[in-house]
Protein backbone atom coordinates (compact mmCIF):
# COMPACT_ATOMS: atom_id res chain seq x y z
CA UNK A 1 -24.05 41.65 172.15
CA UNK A 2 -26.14 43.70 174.87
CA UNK A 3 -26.29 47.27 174.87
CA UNK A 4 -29.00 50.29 175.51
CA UNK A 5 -28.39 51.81 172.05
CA UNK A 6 -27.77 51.97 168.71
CA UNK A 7 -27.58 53.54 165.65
CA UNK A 8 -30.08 54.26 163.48
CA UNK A 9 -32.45 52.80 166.46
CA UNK A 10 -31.69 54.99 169.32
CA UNK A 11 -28.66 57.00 170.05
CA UNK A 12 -28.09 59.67 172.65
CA UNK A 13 -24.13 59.48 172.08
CA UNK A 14 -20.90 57.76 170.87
CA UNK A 15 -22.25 54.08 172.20
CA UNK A 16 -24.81 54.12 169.89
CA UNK A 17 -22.47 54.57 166.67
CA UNK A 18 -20.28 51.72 168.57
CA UNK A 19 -22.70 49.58 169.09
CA UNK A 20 -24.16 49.76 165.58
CA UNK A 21 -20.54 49.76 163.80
CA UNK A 22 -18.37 46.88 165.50
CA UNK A 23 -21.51 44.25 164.75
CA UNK A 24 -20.89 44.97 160.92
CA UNK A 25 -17.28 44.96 161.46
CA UNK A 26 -17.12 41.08 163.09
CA UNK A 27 -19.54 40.16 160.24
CA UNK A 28 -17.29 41.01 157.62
CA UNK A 29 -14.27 39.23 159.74
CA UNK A 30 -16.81 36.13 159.17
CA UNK A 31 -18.47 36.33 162.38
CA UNK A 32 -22.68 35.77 163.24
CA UNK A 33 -23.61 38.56 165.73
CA UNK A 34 -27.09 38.80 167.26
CA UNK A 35 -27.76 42.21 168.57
CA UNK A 36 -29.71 42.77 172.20
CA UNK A 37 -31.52 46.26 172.13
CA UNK A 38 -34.74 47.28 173.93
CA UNK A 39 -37.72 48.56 172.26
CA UNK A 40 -38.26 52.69 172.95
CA UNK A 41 -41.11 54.01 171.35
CA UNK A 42 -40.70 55.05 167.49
CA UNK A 43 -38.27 51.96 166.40
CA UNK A 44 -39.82 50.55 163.62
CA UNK A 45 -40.73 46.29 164.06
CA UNK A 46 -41.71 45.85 160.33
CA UNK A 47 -40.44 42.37 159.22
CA UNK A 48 -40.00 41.16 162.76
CA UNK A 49 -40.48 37.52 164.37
CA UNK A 50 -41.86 37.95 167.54
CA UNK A 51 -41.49 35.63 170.95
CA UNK A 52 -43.28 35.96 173.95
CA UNK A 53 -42.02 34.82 177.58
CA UNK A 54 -42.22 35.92 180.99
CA UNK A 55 -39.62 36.29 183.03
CA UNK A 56 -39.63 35.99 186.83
CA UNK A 57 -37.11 38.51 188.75
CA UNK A 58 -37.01 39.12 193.04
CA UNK A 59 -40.65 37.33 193.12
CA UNK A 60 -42.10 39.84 190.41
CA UNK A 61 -43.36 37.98 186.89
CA UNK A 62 -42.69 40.69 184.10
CA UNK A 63 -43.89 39.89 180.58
CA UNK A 64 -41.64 40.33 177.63
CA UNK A 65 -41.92 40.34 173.94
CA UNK A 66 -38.73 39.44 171.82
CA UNK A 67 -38.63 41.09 167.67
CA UNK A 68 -36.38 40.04 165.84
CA UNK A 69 -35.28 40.45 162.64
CA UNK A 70 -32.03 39.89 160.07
CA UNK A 71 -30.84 42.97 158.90
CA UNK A 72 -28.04 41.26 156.81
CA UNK A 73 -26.76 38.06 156.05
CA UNK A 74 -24.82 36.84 159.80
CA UNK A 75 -26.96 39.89 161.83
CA UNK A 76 -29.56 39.33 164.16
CA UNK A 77 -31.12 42.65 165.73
CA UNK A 78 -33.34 41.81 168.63
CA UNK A 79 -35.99 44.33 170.60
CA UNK A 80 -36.59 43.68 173.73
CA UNK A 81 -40.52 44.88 174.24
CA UNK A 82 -41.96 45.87 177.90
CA UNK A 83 -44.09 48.44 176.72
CA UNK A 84 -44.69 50.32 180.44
CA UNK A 85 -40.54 50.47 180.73
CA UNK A 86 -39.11 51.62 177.15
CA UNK A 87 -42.54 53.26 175.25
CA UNK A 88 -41.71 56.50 176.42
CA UNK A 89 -41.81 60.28 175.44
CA UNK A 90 -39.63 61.72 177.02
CA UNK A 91 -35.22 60.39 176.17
CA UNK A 92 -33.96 56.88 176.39
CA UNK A 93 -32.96 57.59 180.35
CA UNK A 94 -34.13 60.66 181.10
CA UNK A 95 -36.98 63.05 180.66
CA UNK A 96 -36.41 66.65 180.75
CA UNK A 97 -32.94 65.96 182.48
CA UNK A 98 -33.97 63.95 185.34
CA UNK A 99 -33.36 59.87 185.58
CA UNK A 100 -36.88 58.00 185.21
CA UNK A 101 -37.01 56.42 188.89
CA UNK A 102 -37.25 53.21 187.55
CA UNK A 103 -33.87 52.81 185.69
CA UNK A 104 -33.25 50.46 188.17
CA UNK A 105 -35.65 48.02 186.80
CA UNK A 106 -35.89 48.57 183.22
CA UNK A 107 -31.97 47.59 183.28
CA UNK A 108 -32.46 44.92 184.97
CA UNK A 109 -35.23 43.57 182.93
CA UNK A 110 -33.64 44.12 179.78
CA UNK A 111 -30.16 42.68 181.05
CA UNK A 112 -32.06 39.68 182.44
CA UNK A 113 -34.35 39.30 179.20
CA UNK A 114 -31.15 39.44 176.94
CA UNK A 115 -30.31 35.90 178.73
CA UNK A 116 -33.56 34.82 178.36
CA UNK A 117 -33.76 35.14 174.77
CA UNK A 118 -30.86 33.17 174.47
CA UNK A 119 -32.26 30.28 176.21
CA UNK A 120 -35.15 30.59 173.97
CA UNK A 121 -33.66 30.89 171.27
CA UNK A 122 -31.44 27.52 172.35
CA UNK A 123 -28.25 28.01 170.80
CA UNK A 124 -25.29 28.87 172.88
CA UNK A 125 -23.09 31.51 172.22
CA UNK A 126 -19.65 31.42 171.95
CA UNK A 127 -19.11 35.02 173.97
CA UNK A 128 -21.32 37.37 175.52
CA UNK A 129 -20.64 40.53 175.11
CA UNK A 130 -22.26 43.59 177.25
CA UNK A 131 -21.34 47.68 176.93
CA UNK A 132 -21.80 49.83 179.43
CA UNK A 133 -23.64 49.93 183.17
CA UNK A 134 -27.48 49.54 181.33
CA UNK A 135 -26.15 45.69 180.53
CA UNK A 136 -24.10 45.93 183.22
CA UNK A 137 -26.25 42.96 185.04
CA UNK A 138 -25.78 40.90 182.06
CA UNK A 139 -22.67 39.06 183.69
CA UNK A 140 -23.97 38.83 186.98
CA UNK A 141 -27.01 37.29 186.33
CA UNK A 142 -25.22 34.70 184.21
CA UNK A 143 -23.26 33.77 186.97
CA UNK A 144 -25.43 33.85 189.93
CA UNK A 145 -28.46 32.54 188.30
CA UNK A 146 -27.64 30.37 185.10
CA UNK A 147 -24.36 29.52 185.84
CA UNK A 148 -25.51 25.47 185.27
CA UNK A 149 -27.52 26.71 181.98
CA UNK A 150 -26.48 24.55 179.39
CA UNK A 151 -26.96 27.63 176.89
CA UNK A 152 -25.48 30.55 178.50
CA UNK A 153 -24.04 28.88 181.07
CA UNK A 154 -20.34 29.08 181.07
CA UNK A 155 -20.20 31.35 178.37
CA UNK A 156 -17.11 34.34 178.83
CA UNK A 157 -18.60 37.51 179.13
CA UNK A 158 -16.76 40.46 177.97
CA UNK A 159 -17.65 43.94 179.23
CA UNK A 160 -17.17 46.83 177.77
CA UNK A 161 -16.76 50.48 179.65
CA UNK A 162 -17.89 53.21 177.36
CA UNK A 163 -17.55 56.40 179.89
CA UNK A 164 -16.72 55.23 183.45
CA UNK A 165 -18.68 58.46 184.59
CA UNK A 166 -22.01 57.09 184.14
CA UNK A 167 -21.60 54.17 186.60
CA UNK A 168 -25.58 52.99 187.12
CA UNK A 169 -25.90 53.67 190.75
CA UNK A 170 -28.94 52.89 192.70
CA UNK A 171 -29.61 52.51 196.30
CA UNK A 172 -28.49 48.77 198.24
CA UNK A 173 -32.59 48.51 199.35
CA UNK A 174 -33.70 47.31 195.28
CA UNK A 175 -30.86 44.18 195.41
CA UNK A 176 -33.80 41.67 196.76
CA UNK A 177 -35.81 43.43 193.69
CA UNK A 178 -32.95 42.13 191.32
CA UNK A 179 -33.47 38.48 192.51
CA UNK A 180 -30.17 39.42 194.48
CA UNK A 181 -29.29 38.42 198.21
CA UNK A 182 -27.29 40.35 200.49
CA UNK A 183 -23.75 38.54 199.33
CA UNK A 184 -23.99 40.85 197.09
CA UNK A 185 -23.53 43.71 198.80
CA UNK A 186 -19.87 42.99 198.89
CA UNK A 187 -16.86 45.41 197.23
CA UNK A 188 -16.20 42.80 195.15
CA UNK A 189 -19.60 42.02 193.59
CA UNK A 190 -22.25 45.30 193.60
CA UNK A 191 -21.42 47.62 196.57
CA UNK A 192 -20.58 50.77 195.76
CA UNK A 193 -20.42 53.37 198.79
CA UNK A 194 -23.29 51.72 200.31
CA UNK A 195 -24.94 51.26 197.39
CA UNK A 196 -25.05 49.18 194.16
CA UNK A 197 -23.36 49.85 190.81
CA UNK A 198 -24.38 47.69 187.65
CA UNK A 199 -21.47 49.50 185.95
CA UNK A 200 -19.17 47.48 189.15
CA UNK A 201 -21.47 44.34 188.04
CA UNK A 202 -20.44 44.73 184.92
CA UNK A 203 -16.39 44.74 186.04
CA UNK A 204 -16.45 42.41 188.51
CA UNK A 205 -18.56 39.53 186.94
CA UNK A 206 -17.12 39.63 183.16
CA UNK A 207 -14.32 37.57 182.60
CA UNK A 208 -12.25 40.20 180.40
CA UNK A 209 -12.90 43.91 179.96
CA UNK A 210 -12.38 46.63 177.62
CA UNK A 211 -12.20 50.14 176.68
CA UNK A 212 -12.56 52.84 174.31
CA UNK A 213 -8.72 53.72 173.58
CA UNK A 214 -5.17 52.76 175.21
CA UNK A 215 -4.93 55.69 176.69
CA UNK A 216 -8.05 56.12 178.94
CA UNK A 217 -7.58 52.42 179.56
CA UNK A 218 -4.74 53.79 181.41
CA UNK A 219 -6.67 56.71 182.77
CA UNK A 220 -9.26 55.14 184.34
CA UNK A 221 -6.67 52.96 187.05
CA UNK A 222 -5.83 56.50 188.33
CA UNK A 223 -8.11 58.47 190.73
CA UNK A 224 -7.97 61.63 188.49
CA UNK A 225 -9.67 59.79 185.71
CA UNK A 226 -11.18 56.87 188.08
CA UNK A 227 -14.40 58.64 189.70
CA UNK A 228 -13.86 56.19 192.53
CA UNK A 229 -13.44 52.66 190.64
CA UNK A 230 -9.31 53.45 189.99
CA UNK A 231 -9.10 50.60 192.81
CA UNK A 232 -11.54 47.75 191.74
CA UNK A 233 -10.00 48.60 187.67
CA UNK A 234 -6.81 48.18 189.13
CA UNK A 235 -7.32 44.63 190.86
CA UNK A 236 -8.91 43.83 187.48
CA UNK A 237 -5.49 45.94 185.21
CA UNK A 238 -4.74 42.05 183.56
CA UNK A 239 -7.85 41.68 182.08
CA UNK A 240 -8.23 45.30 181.04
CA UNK A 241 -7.82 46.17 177.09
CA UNK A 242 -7.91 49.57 175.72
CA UNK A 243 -9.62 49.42 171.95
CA UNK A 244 -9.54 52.39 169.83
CA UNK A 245 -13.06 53.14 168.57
CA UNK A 246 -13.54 53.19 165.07
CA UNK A 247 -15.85 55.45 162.61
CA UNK A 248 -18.46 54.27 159.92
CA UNK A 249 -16.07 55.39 156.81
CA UNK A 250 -18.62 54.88 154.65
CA UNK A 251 -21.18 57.29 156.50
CA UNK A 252 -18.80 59.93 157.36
CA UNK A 253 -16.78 60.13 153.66
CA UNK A 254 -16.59 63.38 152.04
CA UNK A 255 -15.96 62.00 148.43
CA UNK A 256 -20.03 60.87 148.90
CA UNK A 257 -21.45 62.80 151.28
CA UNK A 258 -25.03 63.43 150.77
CA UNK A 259 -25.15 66.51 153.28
CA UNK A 260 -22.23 68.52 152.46
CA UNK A 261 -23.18 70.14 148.75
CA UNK A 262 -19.62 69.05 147.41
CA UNK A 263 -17.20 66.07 147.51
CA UNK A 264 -13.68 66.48 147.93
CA UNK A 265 -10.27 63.90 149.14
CA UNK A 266 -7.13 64.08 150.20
CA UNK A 267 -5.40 64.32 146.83
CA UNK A 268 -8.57 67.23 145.68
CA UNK A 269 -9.69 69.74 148.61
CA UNK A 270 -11.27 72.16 146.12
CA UNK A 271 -14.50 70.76 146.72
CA UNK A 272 -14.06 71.93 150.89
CA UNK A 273 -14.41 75.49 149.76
CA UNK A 274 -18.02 74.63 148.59
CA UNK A 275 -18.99 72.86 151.70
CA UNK A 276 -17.80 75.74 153.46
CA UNK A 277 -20.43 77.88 152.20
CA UNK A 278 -22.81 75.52 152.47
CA UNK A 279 -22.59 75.57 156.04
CA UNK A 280 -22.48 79.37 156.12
CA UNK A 281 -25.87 79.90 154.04
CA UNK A 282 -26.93 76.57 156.64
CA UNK A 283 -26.01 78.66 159.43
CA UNK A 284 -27.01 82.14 158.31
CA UNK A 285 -23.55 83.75 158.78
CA UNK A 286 -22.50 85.58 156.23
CA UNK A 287 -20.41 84.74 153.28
CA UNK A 288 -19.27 87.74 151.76
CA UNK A 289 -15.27 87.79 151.04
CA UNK A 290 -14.15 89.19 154.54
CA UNK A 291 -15.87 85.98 155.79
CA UNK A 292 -14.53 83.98 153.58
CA UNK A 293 -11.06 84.76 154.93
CA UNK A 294 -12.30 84.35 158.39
CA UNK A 295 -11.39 81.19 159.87
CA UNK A 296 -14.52 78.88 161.12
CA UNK A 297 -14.18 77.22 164.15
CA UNK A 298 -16.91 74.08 164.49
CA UNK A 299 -18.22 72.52 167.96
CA UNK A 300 -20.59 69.48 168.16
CA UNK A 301 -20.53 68.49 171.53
CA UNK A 302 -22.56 67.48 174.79
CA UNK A 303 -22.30 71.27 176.59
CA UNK A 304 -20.98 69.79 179.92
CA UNK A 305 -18.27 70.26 182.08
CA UNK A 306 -16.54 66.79 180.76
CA UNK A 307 -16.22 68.21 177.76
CA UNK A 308 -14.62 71.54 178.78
CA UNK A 309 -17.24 74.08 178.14
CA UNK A 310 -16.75 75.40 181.41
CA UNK A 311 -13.37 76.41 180.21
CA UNK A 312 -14.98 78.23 177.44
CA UNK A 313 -17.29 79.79 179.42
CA UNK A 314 -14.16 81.43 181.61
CA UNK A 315 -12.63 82.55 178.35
CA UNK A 316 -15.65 83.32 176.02
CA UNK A 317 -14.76 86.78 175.58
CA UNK A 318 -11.33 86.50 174.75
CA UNK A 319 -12.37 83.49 172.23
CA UNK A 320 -14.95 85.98 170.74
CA UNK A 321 -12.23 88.57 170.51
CA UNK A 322 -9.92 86.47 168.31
CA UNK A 323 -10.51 87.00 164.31
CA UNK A 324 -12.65 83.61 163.67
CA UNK A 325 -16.39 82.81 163.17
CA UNK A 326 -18.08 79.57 165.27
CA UNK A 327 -20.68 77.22 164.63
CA UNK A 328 -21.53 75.22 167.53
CA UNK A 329 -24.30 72.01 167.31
CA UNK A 330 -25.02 70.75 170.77
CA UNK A 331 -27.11 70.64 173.98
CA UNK A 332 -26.54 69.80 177.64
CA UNK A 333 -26.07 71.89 180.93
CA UNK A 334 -28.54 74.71 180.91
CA UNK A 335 -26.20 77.74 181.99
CA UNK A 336 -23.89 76.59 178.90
CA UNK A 337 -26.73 76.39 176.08
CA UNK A 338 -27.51 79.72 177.29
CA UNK A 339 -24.02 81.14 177.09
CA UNK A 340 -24.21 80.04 173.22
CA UNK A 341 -27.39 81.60 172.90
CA UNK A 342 -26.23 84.75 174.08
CA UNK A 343 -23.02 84.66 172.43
CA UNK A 344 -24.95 84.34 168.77
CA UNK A 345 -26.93 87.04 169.71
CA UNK A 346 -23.95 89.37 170.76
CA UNK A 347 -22.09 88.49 167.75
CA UNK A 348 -24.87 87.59 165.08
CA UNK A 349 -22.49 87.83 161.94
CA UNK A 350 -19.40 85.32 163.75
CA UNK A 351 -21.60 83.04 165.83
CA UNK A 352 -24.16 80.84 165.14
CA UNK A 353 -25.87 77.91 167.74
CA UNK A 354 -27.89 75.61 167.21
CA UNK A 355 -29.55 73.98 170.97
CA UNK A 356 -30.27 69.82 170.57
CA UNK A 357 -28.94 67.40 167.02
CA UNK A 358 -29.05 67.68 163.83
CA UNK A 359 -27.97 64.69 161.22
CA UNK A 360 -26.93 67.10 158.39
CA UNK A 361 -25.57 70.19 160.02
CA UNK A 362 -23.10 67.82 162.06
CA UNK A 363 -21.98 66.34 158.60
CA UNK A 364 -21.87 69.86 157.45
CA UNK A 365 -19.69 71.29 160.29
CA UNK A 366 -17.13 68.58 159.87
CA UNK A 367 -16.69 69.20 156.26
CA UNK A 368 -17.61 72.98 156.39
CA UNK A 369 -15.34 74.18 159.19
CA UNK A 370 -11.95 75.06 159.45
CA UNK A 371 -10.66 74.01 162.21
CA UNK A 372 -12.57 71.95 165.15
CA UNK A 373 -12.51 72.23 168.67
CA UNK A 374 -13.02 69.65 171.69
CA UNK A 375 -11.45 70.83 175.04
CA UNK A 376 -12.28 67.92 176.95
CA UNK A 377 -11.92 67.36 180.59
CA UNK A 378 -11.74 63.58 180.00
CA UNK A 379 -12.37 61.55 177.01
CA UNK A 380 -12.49 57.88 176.90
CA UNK A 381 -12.80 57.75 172.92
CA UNK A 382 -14.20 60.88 171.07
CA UNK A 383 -15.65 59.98 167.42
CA UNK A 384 -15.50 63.75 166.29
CA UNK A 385 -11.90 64.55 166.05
CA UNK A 386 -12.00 61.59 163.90
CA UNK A 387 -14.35 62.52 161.64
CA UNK A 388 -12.68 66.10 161.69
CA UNK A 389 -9.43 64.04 160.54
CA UNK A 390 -11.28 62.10 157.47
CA UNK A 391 -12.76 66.20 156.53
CA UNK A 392 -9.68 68.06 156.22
CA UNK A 393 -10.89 69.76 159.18
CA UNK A 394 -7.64 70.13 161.68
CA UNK A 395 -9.02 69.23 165.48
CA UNK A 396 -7.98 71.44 168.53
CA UNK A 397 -7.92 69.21 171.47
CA UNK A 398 -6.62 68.08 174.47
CA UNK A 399 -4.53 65.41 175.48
CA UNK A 400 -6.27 62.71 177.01
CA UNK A 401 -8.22 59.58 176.40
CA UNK A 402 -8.73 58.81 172.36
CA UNK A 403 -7.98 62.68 171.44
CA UNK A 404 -4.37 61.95 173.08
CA UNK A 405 -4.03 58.59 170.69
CA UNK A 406 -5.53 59.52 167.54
CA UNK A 407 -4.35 63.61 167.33
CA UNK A 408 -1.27 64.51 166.63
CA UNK A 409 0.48 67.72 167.60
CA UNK A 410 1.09 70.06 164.46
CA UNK A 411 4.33 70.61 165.66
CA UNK A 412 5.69 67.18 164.91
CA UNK A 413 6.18 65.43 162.00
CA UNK A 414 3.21 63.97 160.45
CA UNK A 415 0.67 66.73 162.81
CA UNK A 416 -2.68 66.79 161.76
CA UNK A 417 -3.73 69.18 164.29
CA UNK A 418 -3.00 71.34 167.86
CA UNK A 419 -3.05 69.61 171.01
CA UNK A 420 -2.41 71.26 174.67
CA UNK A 421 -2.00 69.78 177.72
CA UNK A 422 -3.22 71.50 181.43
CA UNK A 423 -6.73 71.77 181.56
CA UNK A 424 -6.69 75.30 182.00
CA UNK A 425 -8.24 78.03 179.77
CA UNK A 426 -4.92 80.07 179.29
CA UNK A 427 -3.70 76.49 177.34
CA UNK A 428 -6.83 76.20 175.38
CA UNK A 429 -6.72 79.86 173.88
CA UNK A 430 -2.97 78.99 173.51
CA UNK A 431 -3.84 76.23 171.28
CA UNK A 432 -6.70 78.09 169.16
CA UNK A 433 -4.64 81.08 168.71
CA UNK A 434 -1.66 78.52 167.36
CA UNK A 435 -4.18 76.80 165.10
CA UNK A 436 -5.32 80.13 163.87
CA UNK A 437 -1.65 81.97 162.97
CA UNK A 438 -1.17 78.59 160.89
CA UNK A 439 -4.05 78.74 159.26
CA UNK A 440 -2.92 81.82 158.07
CA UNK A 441 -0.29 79.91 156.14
CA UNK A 442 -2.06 77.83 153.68
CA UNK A 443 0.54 75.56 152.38
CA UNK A 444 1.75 74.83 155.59
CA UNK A 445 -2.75 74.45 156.81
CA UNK A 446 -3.19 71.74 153.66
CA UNK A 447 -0.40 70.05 154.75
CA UNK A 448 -1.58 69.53 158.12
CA UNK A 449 -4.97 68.58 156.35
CA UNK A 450 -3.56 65.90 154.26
CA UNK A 451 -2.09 64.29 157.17
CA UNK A 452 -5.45 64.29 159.06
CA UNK A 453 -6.85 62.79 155.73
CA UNK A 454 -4.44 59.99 155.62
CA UNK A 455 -5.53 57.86 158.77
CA UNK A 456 -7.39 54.77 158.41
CA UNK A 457 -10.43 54.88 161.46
CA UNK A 458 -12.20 52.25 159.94
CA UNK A 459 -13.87 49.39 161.94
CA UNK A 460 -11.98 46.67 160.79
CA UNK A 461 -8.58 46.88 162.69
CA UNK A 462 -10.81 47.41 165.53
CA UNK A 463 -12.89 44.78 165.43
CA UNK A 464 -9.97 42.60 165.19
CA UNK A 465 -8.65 43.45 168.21
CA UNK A 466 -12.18 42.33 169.69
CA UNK A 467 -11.66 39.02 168.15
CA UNK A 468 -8.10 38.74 169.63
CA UNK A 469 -9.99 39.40 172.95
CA UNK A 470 -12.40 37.26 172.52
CA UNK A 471 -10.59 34.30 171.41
CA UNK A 472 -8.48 35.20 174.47
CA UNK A 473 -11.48 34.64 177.01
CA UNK A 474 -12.59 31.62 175.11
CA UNK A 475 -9.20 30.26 175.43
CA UNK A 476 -8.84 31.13 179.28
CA UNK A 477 -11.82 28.97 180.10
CA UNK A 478 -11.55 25.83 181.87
CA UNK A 479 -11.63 22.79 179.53
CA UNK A 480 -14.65 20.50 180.75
């Protein structure tokens, strides 16, 4: 398994808690996973067997240091090491918002040097599994440079698309770079507009590919939801499976939460009223008994425009006119951190925002809010409506991608929470006013609760449904 992140490691999103929950799932279905991640600066190689080897890419000889280590019985975790591409200050892709210019080729190096530890390692593996357009090169260097290799040679490839948005696009001039010729630059191998896509790589060299829920599986083969690959997903629809994402139960559980100042379950919420005013003394709002009544609306989120904060933004004032408080844990787009900014300062005793991540005060907003909101634009998966679900904490979302499959509508049997439809700002403040008049009725609100509390997100049923792809691919091969 290749990816650019991983939990505790590295994370800048959902791929990281993926990425570091499906390997533990397929080891308790009886599986051996090793684990391809690169080395960024602060990731701890205590313990660690290190390799050495240099690998040769477009005429360039880079040097590369393999650590790795078993973190449990049946789970390899390798770092790939290249000091001058991944030892950086600044985030795992970015610094200060803007791409490093050499994404390019510290992708390619640590897609390449993935294969190459297999080889040096010698022992072939039965799939190869890649996520996302930083191991989107995985596949195609397997097939257009070791396709003889009696280790990885041969071996189905399964990719996995985590947010078809970020797509790895770079210009057609860095393919001889790559160790690439020009048949490459072909719609149905790199090309992309004239340029080259590793997330297209990824697609068009893996032998099956997947997704992060049934619905945006569906999504992403229309051009609403496409951003310009609807066609090549489309020509590729038979060997396309949506997966619902699961959650680490046992990290996000509020009968043992370490954060939250209380435990509580489905069958006793009392203990939600103490995390409640955990978060408020967390947050500094006040938690006299008018605020206690006051509903609490939680937000941890990327502040960008896919996940619908420009739709707040149009309505903030009418949002900050309704009778609720807000805690909000994110960072992003500059002109929306500063509309939370100014919005806690307006309304210091209902608002409070808190600009980058923070560990506990996410665990504390799931268990300590109310109600919680995610207005998407688009949304292959989502983890926190999920987690919001397992808290007794009713999500307000819209309907598309994983918030469409794993929310459902109040108003039908079995709701565990408000769902509209149009992205349009007049349906969101529909939705959070409907969430707040029930709220309002508190048998009715713990029923809804209960329901949320009810699901099973764990990573098992997941992970089986990797295995059934999988076996799938392995089956599909040609028999020597």
């Amino acid at each position: 398994m290749v990816a650019s992140e991983a939990h505790p490691y590295a994370k800048t999103g959902g791929l990281a808690e993926v990425v570091a929950a499906l390997p533990d799932a397929l080891v308790r279905l009886g599986h051996r996973v090793t684990l391809v991640l690169p080395r960024y600066r602060g990731i701890d190689l205590s313990g660690s067997r290190s390799q050495a080897t240099s690998v040769s890419i477009g005429g360039r000889t880079q040097l590369v240091s393999f650590h790795s280590r078993e973190e449990q019985p049946n789970l390899t975790v390798v770092f790939v090491d290249v000091p001058e591409l991944f030892d950086r200050a600044g985030g795992l892709y970015n610094a200060d918002g803007v791409d490093y210019r050499d994404n390019d080729w510290r992708f390619a190096v640590f897609s390449r040097a993935a294969l190459e530890y297999a080889r040096l390692l010698g022992q072939r593996p039965s799939i190869i599994h890649a996520h996302d357009w930083q191991a989107g090169l995985v596949p195609v260097y397997q097939k257009m440079h070791f396709s003889p290799d009696p280790v990885v040679g041969g071996v189905p490839a399964i990719f996995t698309i985590h947010n078809l948005a970020f797509q790895g696009i770079f210009s057609a001039s860095t393919l001889p770079a790559l160790g690439f010729g020009p048949e490459l630059m072909d719609i149905q191998a790199l090309e992309y507009w004239g340029q080259i896509s590793y997330l297209k790589g990824g697609i068009n060299f893996s032998e099956r590919l997947t997704t992060v829920s049934p619905t945006y599986a569906r999504e992403i083969l229309t051009p609403e939801f496409g951003f310009g690959f609807d066609g090549v997903l489309r020509r590729r629809a038979d060997a396309l499976t949506g997966i619902l994402n699961g959650i680490d139960v046992d990290r996000w559980n509020p009968e043992n939460d370490e954060f939250i100042g209380a435990s509580y379950s489905r069958t006793d919420l009392s203990g939600k009223s103490i995390a409640r005013r955990v978060l408020l003394e967390t947050t500094r709002l006040p938690a006299d008994r008018g605020a206690r009544k006051r509903p609490l609306i939680g937000l941890i989120s990327r502040l960008t425009v896919q996940k619908g904060f420009d739709l707040i933004a149009s309505i903030a004032d009418d949002l900050m006119a309704l009778d609720a408080m807000w805690v909000m844990l994110g960072s992003g787009d500059r002109e929306y951190e500063d509309l939370w900014r100014n919005l806690a300062s307006r309304y210091p005793d209902r608002v409070s925002a808190t600009i980058g991540f923070d560990e506990r005060l996410a665990h504390q907003i799931e268990a300590g809010a109310d109600m919680f909101l995610m207005p998407s634009r688009f949304e292959p998966c989502g983890l926190n409506q999920m987690y919001s679900l397992r808290y007794g904490t009713p999500p307000i979302v819209r309907a598309t991608g994983g918030l469409q499959d794993t929310v459902t509508d109040a108003a039908r049997p079995g709701g565990d929470g408000f769902k509209f439809t149009a992205y349009s700002a007049s349906d969101l403040l529909a939705a959070v006013r409907r969430a707040l008049d029930l709220f309002r009725k508190p048998k009715e609100w713990k029923k809804i609760q209960q329901n949320g509390m009810k699901h099973d997100f764990s990573w098992d049923a997941s992970a089986r449904e990797y295995v059934k792809v999988y076996e799938g691919a392995i089956a599909a091969q040609p028999k020597p």
